[in-house]
N, C-alpha and C. Protein backbone atom coordinates (compact mmCIF):
# COMPACT_ATOMS: atom_id res chain seq x y z
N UNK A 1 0.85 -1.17 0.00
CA UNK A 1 0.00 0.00 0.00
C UNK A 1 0.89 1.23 0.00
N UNK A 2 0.44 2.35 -1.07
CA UNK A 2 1.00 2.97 -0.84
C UNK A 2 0.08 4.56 -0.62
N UNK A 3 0.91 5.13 0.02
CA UNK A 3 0.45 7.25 0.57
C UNK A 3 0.26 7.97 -0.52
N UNK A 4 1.08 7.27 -1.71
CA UNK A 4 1.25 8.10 -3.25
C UNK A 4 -0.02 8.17 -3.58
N UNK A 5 -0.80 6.72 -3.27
CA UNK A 5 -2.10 6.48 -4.03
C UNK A 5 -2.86 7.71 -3.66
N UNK A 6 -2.47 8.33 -2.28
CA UNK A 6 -4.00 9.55 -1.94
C UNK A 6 -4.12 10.81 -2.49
N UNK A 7 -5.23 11.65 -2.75
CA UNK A 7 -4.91 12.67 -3.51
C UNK A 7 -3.41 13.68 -2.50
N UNK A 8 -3.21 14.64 -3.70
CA UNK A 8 -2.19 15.41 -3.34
C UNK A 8 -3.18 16.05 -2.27
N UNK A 9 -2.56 17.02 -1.10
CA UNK A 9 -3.15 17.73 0.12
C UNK A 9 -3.90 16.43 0.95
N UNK A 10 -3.90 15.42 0.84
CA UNK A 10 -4.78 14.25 2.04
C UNK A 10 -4.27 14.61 3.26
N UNK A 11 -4.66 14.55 4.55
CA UNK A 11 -4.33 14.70 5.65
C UNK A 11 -4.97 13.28 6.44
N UNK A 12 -3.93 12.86 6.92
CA UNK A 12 -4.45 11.26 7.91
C UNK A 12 -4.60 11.87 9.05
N UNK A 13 -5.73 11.50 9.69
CA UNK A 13 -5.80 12.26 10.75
C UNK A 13 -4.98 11.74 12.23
N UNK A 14 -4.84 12.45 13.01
CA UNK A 14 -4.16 11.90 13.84
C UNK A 14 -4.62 10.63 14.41
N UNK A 15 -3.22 9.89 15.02
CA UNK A 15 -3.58 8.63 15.70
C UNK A 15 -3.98 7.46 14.95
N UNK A 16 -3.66 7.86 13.48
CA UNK A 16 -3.88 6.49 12.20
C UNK A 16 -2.41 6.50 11.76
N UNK A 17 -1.84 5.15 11.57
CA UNK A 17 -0.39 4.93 10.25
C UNK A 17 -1.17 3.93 9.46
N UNK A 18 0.05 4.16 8.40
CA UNK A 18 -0.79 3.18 7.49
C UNK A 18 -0.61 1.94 7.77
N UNK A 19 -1.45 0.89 7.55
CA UNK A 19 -1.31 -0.62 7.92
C UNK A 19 -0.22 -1.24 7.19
N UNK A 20 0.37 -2.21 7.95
CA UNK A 20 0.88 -3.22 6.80
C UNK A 20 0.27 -4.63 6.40
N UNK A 21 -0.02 -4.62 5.07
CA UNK A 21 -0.94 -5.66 4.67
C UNK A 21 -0.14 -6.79 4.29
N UNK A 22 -1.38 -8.35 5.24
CA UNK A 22 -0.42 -9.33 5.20
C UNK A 22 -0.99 -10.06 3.23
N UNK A 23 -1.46 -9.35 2.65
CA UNK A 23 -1.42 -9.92 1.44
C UNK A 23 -1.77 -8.74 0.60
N UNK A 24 -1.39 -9.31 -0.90
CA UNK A 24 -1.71 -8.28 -2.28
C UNK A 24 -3.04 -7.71 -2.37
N UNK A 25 -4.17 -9.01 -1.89
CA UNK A 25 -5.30 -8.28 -2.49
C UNK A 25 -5.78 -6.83 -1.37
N UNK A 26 -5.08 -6.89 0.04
CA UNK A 26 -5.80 -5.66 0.34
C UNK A 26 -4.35 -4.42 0.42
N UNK A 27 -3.35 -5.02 -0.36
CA UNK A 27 -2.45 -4.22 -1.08
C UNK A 27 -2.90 -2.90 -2.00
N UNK A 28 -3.70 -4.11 -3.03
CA UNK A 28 -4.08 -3.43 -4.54
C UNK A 28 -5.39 -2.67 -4.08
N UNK A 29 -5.79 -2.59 -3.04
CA UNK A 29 -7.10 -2.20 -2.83
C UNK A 29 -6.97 -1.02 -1.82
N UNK A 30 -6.05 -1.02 -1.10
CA UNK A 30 -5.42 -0.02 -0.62
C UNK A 30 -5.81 1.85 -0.57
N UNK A 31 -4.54 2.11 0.21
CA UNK A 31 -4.68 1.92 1.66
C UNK A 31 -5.79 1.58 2.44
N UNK A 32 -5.05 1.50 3.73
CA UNK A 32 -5.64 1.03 4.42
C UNK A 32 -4.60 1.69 5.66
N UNK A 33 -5.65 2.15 7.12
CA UNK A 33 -4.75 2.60 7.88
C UNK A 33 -5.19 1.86 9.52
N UNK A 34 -4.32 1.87 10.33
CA UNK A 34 -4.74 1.62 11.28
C UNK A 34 -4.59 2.41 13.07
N UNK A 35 -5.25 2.42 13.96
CA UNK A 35 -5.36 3.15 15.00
C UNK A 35 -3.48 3.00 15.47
N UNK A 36 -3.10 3.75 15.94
CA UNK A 36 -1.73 3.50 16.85
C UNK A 36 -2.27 3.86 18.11
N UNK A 37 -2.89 3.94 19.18
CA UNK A 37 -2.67 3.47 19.90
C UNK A 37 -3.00 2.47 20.56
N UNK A 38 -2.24 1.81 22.10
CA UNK A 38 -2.78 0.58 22.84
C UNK A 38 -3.96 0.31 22.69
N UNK A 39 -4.51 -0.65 22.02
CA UNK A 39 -5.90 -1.44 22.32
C UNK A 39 -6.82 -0.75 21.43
N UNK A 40 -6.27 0.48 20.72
CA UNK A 40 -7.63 0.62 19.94
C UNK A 40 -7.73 -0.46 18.47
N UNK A 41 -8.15 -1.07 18.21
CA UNK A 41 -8.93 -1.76 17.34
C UNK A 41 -9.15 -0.85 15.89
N UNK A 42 -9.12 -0.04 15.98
CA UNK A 42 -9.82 1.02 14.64
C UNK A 42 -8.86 0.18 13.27
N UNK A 43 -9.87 0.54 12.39
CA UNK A 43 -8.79 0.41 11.00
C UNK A 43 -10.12 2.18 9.90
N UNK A 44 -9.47 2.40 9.13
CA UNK A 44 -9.64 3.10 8.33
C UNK A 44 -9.24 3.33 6.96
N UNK A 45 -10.35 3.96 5.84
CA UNK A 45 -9.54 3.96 4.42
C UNK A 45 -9.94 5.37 4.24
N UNK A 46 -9.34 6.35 3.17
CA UNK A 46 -9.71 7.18 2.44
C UNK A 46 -10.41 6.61 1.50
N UNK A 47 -11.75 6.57 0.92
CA UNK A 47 -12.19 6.42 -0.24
C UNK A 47 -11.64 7.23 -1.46
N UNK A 48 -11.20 5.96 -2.59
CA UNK A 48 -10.58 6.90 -3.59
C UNK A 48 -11.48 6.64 -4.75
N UNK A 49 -10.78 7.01 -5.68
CA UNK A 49 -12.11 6.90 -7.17
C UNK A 49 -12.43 5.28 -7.62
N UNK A 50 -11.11 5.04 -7.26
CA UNK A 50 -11.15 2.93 -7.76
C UNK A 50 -12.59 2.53 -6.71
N UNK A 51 -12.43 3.02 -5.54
CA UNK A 51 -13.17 2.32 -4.98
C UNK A 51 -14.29 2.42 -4.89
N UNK A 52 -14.83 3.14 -5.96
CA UNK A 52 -16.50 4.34 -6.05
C UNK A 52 -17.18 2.84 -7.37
N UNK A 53 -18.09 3.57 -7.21
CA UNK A 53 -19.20 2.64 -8.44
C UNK A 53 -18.93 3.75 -9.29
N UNK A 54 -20.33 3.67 -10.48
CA UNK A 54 -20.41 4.68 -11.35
C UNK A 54 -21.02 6.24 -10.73
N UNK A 55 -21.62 5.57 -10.27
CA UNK A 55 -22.27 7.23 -9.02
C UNK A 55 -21.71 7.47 -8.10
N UNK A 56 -20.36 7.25 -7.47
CA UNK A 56 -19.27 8.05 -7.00
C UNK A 56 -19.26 7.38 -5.59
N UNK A 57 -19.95 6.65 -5.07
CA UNK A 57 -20.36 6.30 -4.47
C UNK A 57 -19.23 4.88 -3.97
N UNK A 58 -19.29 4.49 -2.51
CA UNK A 58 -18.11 3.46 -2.19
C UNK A 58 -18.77 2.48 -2.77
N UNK A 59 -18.32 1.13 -3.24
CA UNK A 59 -18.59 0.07 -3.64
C UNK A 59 -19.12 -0.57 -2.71
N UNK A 60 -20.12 -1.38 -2.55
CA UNK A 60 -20.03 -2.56 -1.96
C UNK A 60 -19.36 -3.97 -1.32
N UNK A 61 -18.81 -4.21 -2.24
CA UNK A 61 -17.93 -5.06 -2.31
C UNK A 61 -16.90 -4.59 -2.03
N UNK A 62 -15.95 -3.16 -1.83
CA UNK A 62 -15.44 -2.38 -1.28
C UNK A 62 -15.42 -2.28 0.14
N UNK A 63 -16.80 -1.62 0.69
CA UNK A 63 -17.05 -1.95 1.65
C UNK A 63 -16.98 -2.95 2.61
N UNK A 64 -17.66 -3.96 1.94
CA UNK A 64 -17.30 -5.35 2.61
C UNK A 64 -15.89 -5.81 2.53
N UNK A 65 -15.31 -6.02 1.73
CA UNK A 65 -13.80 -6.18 1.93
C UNK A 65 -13.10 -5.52 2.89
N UNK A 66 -13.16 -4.12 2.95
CA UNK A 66 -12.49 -3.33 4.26
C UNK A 66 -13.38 -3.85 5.64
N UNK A 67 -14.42 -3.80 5.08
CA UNK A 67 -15.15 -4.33 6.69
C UNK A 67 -14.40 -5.93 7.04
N UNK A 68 -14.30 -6.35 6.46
CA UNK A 68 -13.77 -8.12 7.01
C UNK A 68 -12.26 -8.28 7.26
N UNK A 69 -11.34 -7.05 7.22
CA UNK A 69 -10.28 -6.78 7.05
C UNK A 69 -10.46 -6.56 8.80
N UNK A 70 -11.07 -5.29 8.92
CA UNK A 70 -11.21 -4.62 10.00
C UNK A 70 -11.59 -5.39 11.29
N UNK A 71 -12.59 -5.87 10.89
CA UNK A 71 -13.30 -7.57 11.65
C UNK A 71 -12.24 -8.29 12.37
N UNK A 72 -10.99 -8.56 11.20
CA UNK A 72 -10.42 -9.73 10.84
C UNK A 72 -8.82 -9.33 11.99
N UNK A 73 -8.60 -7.60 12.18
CA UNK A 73 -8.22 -7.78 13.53
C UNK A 73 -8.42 -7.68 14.72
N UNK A 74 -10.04 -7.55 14.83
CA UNK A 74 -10.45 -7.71 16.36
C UNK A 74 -10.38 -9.36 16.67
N UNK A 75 -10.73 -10.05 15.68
CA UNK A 75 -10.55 -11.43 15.61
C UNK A 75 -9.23 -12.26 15.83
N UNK A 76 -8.72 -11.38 15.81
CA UNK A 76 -6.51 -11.70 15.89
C UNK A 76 -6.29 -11.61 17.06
N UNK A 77 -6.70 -10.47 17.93
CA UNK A 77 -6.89 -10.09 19.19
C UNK A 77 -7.50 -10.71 19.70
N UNK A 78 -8.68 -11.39 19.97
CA UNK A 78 -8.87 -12.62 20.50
C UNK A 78 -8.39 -13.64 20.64
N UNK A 79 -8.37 -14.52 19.58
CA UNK A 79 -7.75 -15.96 19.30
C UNK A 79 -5.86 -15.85 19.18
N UNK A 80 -5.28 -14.73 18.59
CA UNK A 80 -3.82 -15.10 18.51
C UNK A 80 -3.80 -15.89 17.95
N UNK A 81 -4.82 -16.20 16.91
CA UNK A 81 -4.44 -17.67 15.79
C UNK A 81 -5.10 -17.12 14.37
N UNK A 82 -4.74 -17.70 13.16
CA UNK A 82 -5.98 -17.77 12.42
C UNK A 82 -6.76 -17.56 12.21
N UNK A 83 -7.55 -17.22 11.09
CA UNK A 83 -8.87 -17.09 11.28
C UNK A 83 -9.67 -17.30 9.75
N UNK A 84 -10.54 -17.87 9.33
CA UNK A 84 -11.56 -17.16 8.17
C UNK A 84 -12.96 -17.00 8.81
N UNK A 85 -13.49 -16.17 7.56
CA UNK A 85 -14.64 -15.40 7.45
C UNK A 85 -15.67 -16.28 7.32
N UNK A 86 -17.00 -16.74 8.35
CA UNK A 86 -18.12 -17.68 7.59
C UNK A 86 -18.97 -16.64 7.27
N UNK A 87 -19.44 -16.04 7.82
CA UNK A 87 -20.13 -15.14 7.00
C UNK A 87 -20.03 -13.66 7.38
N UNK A 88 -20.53 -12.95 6.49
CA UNK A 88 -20.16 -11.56 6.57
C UNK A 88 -21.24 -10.74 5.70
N UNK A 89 -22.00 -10.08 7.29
CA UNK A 89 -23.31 -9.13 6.64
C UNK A 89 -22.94 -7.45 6.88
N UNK A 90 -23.32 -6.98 5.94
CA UNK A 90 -23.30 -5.33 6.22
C UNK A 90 -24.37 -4.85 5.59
N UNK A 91 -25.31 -3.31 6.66
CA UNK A 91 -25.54 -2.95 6.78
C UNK A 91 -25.65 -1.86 6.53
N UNK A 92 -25.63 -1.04 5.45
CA UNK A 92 -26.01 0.37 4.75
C UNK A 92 -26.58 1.05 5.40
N UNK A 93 -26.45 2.15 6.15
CA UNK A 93 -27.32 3.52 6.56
C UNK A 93 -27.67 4.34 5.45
N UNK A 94 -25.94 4.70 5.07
CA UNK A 94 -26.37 5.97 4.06
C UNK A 94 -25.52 5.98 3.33
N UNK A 95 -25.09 6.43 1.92
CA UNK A 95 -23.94 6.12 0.70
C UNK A 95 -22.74 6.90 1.51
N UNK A 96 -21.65 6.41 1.57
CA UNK A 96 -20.35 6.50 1.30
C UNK A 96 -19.95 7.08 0.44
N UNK A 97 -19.12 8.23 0.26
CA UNK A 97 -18.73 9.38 -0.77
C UNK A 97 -17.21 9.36 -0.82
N UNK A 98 -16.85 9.35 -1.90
CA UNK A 98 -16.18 9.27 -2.57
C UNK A 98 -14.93 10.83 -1.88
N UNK A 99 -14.01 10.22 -1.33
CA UNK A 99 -13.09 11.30 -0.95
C UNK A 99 -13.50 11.22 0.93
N UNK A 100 -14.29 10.28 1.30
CA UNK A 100 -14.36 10.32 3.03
C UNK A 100 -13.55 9.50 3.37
N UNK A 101 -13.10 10.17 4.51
CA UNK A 101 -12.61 8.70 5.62
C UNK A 101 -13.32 8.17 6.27
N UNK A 102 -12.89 6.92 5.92
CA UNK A 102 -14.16 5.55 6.54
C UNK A 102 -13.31 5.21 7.43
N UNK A 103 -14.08 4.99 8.69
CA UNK A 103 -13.49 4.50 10.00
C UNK A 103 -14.34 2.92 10.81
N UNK A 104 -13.64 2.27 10.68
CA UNK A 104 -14.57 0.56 11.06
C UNK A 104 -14.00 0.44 12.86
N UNK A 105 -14.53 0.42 13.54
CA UNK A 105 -14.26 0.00 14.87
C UNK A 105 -14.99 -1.64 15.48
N UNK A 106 -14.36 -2.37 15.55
CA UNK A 106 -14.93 -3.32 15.64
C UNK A 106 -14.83 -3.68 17.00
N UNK A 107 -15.58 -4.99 17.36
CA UNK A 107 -15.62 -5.20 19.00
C UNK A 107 -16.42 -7.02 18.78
N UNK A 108 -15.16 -7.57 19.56
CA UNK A 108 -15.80 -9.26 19.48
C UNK A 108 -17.09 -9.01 20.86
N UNK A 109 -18.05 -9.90 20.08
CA UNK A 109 -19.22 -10.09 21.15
C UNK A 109 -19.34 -11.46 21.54
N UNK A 110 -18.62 -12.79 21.21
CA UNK A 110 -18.04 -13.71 21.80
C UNK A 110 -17.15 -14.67 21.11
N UNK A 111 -16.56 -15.39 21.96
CA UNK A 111 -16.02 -16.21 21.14
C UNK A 111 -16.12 -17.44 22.22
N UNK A 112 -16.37 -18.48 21.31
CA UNK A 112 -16.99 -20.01 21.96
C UNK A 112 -16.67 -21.04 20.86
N UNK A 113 -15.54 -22.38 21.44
CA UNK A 113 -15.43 -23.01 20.56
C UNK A 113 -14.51 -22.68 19.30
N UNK A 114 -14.04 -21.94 18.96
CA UNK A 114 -13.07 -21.42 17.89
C UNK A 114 -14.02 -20.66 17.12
N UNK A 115 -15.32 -20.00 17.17
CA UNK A 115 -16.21 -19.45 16.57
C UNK A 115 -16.36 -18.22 17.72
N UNK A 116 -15.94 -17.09 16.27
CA UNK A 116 -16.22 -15.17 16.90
C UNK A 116 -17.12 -14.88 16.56
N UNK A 117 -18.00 -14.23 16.78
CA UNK A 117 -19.30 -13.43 16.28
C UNK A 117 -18.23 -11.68 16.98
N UNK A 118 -18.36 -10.99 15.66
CA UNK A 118 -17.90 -9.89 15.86
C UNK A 118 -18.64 -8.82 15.46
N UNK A 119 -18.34 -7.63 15.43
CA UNK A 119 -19.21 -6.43 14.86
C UNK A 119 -18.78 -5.20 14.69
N UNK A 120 -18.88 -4.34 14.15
CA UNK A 120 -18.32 -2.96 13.79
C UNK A 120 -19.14 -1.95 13.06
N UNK A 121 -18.93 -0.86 13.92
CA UNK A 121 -19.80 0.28 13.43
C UNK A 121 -18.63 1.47 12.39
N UNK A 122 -19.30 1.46 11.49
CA UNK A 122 -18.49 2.07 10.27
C UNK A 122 -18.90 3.37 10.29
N UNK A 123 -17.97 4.40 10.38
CA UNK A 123 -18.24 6.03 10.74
C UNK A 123 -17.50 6.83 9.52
N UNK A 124 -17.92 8.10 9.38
CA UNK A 124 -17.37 8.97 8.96
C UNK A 124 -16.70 9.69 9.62
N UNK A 125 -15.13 10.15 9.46
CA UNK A 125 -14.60 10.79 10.26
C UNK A 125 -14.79 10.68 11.61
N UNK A 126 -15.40 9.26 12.11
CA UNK A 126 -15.43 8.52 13.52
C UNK A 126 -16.44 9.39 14.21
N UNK A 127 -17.32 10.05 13.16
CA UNK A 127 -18.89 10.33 13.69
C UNK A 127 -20.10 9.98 13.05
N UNK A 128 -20.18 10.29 12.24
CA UNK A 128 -21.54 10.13 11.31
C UNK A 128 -21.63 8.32 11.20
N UNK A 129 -22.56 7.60 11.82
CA UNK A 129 -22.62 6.26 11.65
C UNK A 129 -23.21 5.54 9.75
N UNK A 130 -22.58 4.83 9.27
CA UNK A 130 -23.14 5.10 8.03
C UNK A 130 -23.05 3.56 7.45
N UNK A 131 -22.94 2.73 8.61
CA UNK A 131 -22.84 1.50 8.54
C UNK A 131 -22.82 0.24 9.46
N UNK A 132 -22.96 -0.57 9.28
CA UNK A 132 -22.30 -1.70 10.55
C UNK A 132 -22.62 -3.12 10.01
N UNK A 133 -21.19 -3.81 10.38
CA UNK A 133 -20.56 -5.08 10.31
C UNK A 133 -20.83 -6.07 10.82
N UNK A 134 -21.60 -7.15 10.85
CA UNK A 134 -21.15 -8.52 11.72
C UNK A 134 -21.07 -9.28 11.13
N UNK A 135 -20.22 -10.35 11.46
CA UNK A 135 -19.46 -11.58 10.78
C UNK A 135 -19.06 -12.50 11.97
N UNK A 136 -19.26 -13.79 11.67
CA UNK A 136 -18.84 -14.66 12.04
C UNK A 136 -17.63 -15.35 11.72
N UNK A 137 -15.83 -15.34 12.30
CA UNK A 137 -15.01 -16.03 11.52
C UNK A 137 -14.69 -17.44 12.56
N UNK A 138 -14.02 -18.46 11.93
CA UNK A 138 -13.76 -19.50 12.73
C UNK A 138 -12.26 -19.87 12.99
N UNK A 139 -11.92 -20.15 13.80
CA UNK A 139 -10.31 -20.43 14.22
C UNK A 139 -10.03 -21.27 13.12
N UNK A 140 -8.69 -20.78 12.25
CA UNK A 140 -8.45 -22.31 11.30
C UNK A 140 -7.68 -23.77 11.88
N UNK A 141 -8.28 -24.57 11.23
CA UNK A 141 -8.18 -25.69 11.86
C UNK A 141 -6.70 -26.30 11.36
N UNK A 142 -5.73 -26.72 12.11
CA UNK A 142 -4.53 -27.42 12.01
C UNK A 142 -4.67 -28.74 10.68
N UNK A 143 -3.67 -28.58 9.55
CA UNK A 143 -4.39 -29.74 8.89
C UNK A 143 -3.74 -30.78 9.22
N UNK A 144 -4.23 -31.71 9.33
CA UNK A 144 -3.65 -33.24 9.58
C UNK A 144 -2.27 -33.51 8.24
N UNK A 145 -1.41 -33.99 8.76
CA UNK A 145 -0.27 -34.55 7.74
C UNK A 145 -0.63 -35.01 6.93
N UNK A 146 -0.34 -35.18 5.73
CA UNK A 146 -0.75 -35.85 4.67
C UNK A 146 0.52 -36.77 4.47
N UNK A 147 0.14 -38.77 4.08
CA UNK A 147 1.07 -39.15 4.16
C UNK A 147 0.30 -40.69 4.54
């Protein structure tokens, strides 16, 4: 991910660096930033033009991708292991614009059995609520040797 990608004049607001992503696809999809300090959970993106539909608007599938990202380290923070996604619902308030910072705060509501039920309220500039996340991911399972 790179800072180049944001328009010229972007300002990150305080208390975000940018993440480091453990793979390409939320590389290419990028940035992506996350809270620095202790224990906050936050992740955040600038919406850029890639990530708009035809009406300027954040994608969906956009959306959801950053949301399961975001999910995906309150879920790390729990378990210290692994993890995939079983399912993953979001919640639309109101369109996402093209040039906001999207802010996902997530928060596990349990974990039982190697199964998280998690959730996250998706903000503008970490006020305007304009969304929210829950997903279920499951601890990955050790594979047996093959042999």
């Amino acid at each position: 991910m790179r800072l180049g990608d944001l328009p010229e004049g972007t300002v990150i607001p305080d208390g975000f660096a940018l993440a480091h992503s453990r793979g390409h696809f939320t590389n290419h999809n990028g940035p992506v930033f996350t809270a620095t300090a202790a224990g906050d959970l936050r992740s955040a993106m600038f919406v850029l033009d890639r990530h708009c539909n035809s009406m300027g608007i954040l994608h969906g599938g956009m959306a959801s991708a950053f949301a399961d990202r975001a999910l995906a380290v309150a879920v790390w923070q729990a378990l210290r292991a692994p993890s995939v996604t079983l399912k993953l619902t979001l919640h639309f308030l109101e369109s996402i614009s093209l040039h906001s910072w999207l802010e996902a705060r997530p928060r596990v509501l349990s974990v039982q059995d190697g199964l998280v039920q998690v959730t996250a309220e998706m903000r503008i500039m970490g006020q305007e609520r304009v969304a929210r996340a829950d997903a279920t991911f499951r601890r990955v399972r050790p594979q047996a040797p093959k042999g």
